[in-house]
Protein backbone atom coordinates (compact mmCIF):
# COMPACT_ATOMS: atom_id res chain seq x y z
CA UNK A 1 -29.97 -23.60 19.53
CA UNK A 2 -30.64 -27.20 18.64
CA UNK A 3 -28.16 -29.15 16.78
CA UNK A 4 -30.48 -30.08 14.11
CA UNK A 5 -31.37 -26.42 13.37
CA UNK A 6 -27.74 -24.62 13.02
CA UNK A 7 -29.44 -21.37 11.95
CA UNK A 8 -30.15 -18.66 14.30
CA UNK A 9 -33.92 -17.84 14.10
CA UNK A 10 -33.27 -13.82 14.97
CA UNK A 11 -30.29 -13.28 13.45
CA UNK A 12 -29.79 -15.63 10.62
CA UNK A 13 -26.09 -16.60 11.54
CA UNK A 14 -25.12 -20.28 10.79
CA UNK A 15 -23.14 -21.63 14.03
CA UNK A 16 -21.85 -24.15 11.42
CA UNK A 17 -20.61 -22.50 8.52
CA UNK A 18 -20.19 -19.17 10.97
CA UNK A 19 -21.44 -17.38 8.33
CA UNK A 20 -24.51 -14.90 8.97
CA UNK A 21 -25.84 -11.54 7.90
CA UNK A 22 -23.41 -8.92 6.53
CA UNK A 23 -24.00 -5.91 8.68
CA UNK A 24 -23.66 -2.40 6.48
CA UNK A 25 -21.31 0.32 7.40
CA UNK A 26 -19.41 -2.34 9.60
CA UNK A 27 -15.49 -2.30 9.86
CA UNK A 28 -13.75 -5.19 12.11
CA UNK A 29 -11.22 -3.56 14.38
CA UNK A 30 -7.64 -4.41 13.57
CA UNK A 31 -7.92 -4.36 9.63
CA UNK A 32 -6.99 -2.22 7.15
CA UNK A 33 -9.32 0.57 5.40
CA UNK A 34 -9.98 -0.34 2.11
CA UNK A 35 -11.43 1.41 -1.45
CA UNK A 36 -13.28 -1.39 -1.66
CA UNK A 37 -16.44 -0.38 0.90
CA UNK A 38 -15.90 3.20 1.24
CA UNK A 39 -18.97 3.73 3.05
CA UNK A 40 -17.83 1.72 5.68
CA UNK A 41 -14.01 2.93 5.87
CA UNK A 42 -13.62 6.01 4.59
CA UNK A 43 -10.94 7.92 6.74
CA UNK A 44 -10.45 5.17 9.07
CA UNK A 45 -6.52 3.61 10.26
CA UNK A 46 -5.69 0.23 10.09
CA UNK A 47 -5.70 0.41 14.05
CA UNK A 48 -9.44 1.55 13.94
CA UNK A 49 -8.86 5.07 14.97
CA UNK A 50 -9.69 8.73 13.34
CA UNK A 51 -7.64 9.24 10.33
CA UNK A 52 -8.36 13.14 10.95
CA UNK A 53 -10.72 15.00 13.41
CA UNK A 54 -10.82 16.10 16.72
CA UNK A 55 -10.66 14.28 20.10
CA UNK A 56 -14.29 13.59 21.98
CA UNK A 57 -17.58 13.53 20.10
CA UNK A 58 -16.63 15.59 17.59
CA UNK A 59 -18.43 19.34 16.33
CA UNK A 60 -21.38 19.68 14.59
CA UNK A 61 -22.54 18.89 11.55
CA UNK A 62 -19.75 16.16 11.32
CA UNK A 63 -19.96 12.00 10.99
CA UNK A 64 -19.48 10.01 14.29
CA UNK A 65 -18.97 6.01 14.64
CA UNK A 66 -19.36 3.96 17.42
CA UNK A 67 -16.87 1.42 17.93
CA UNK A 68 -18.21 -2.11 20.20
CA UNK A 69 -16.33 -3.98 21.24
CA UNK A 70 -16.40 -7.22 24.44
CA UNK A 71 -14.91 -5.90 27.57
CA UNK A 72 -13.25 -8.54 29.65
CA UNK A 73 -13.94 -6.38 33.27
CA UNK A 74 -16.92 -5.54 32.20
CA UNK A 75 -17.78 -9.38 32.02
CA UNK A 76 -15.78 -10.16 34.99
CA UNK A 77 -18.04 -8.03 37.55
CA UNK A 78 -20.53 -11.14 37.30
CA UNK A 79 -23.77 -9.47 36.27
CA UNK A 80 -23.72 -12.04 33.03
CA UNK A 81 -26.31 -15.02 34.69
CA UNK A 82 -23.83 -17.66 33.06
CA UNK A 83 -22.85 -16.08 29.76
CA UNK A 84 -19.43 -17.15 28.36
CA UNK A 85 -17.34 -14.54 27.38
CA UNK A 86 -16.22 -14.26 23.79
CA UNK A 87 -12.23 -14.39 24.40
CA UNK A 88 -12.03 -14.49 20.77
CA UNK A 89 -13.97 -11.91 18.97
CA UNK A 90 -13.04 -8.51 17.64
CA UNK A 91 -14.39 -5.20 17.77
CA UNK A 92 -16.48 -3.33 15.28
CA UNK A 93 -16.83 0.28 14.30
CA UNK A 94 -20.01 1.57 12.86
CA UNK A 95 -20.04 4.72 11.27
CA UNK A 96 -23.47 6.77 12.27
CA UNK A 97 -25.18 8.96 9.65
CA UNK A 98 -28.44 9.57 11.15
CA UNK A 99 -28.62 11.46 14.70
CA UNK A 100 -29.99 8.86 16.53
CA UNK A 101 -28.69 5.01 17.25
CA UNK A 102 -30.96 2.32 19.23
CA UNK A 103 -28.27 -0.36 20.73
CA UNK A 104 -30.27 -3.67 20.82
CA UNK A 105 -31.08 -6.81 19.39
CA UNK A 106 -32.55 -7.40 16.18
CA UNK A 107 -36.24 -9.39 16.41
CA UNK A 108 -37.64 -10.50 12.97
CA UNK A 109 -40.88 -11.86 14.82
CA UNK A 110 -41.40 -7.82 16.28
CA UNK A 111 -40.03 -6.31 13.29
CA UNK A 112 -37.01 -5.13 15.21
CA UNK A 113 -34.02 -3.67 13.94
CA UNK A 114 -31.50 -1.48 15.74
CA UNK A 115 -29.12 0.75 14.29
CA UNK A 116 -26.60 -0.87 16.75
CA UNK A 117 -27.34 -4.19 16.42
CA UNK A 118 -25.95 -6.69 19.00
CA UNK A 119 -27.65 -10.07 18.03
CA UNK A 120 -24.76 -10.00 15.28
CA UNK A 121 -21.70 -12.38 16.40
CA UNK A 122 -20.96 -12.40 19.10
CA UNK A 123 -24.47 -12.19 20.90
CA UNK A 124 -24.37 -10.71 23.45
CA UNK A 125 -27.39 -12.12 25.85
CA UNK A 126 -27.50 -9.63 28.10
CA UNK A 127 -28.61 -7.22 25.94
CA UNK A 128 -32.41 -6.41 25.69
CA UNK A 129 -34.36 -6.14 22.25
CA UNK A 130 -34.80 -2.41 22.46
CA UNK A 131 -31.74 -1.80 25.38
CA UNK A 132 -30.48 2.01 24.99
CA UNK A 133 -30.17 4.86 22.72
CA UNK A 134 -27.41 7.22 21.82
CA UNK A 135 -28.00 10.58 20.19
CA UNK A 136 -26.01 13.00 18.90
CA UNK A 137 -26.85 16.11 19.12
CA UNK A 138 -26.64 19.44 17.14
CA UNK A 139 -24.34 21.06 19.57
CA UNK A 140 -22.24 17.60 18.86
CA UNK A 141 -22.59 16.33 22.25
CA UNK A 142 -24.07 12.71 22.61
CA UNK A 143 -26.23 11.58 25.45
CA UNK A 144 -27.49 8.07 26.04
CA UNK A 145 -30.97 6.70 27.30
CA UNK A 146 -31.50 4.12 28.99
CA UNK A 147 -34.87 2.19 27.06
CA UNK A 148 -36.51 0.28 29.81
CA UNK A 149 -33.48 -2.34 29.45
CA UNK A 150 -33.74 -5.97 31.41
CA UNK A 151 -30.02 -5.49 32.82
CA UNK A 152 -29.44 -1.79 32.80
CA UNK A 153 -27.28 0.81 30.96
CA UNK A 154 -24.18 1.78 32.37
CA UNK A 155 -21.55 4.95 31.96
CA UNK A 156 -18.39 5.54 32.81
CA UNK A 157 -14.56 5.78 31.73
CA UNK A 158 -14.12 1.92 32.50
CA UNK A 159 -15.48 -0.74 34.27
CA UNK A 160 -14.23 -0.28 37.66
CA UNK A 161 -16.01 3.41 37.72
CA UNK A 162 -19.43 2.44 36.65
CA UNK A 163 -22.75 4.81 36.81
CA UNK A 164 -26.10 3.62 36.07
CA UNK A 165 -28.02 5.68 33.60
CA UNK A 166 -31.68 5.40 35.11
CA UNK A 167 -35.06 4.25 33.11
CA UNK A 168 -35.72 6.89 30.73
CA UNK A 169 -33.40 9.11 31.72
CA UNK A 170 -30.95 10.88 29.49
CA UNK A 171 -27.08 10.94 30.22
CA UNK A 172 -24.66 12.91 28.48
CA UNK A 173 -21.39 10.87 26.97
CA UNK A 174 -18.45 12.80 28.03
CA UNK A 175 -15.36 12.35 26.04
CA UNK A 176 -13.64 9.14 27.84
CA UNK A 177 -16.59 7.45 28.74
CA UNK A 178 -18.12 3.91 27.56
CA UNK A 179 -21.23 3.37 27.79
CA UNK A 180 -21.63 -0.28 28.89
CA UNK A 181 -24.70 -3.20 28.16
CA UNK A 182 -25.51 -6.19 28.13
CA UNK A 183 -23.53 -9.03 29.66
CA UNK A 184 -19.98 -8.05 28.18
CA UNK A 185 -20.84 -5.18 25.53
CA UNK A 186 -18.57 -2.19 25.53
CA UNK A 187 -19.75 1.02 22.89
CA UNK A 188 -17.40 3.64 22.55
CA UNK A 189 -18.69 7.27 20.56
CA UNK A 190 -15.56 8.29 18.09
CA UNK A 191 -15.61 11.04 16.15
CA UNK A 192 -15.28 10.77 12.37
């Protein structure tokens, strides 16, 4: 981004001020729930866990979040074409009402905007447009596609133990796993 144009043509964040779009239904990791944005916290811990629920996806017919958050070994496999990893930025947990999530970045120019949206800071470049989807299903399982993506989607319980979800293809999120993009991007199905 130039110098003489501080303001993100996608995204709309100022690398100046630092300020940018406020994302809805977002909670940093690491702070307190508060009355204040319900929607948002509702039943979450000031450590960004479940307040109540049980472990893995969760049943049907309940909420889920997704918490994403930069994963150092992720980054440090080298699959990140000269990307800088964001040493300081938190995690964020999104809490899901709709069945269906697209993990990508938002485009104003293609009308783009994913439920999951990864252009917010910090961008993660490795990340395509339109990279993945997650979907919970009625059963409560979640599986994740992999949408044609530049860099691939990738699934596992951490980075060392990495499987690539192919083009197209559906694979289900087993309690434990992360579901990895982009050049640093770790998301991480919670149940709510």
């Amino acid at each position: 981004m130039p110098v003489t144009d501080p303001v993100c043509r996608a995204c709309g964040h100022n690398a100046v001020t630092g300020t940018g779009p406020r994302a809805v239904g977002v909670v940093p990791l690491g702070r307190a729930a508060t009355r204040a944005a319900p929607e948002a916290t509702d039943g979450w811990t000031s450590n960004g866990s479940a307040g109540t629920g049980s472990a893995g996806t969760g049943s049907a017919g309940t909420a889920w979040a997704v918490e994403i958050a930069p994963d150092r070994a992720y980054f440090d496999r080298g699959e990140n074409d000269g990307a800088v990893f964001p040493t300081d930025a938190a995690g964020r947990l999104i809490r899901m009402t709709a069945p269906r999530a697209v993990i990508g970045r938002r485009s104003r120019s293609r009308g783009q905007a994913p439920e999951l949206d990864l252009s917010l800071p910090p961008m993660d470049p490795g990340v395509s447009r339109s990279h993945a989807l997650l979907e919970r299903h009625a059963d409560g399982t979640v599986t994740v596609t992999d949408l044609r993506s530049a860099n691939g989607t990738w699934l596992g319980p951490d980075a060392a133990h990495l499987a690539r979800v192919g083009v197209d293809d559906s694979a289900l999120v087993r309690e434990g796993d992360h579901v990895f993009v982009g050049a640093w991007t770790r998301v991480t199905v919670r149940p709510r």
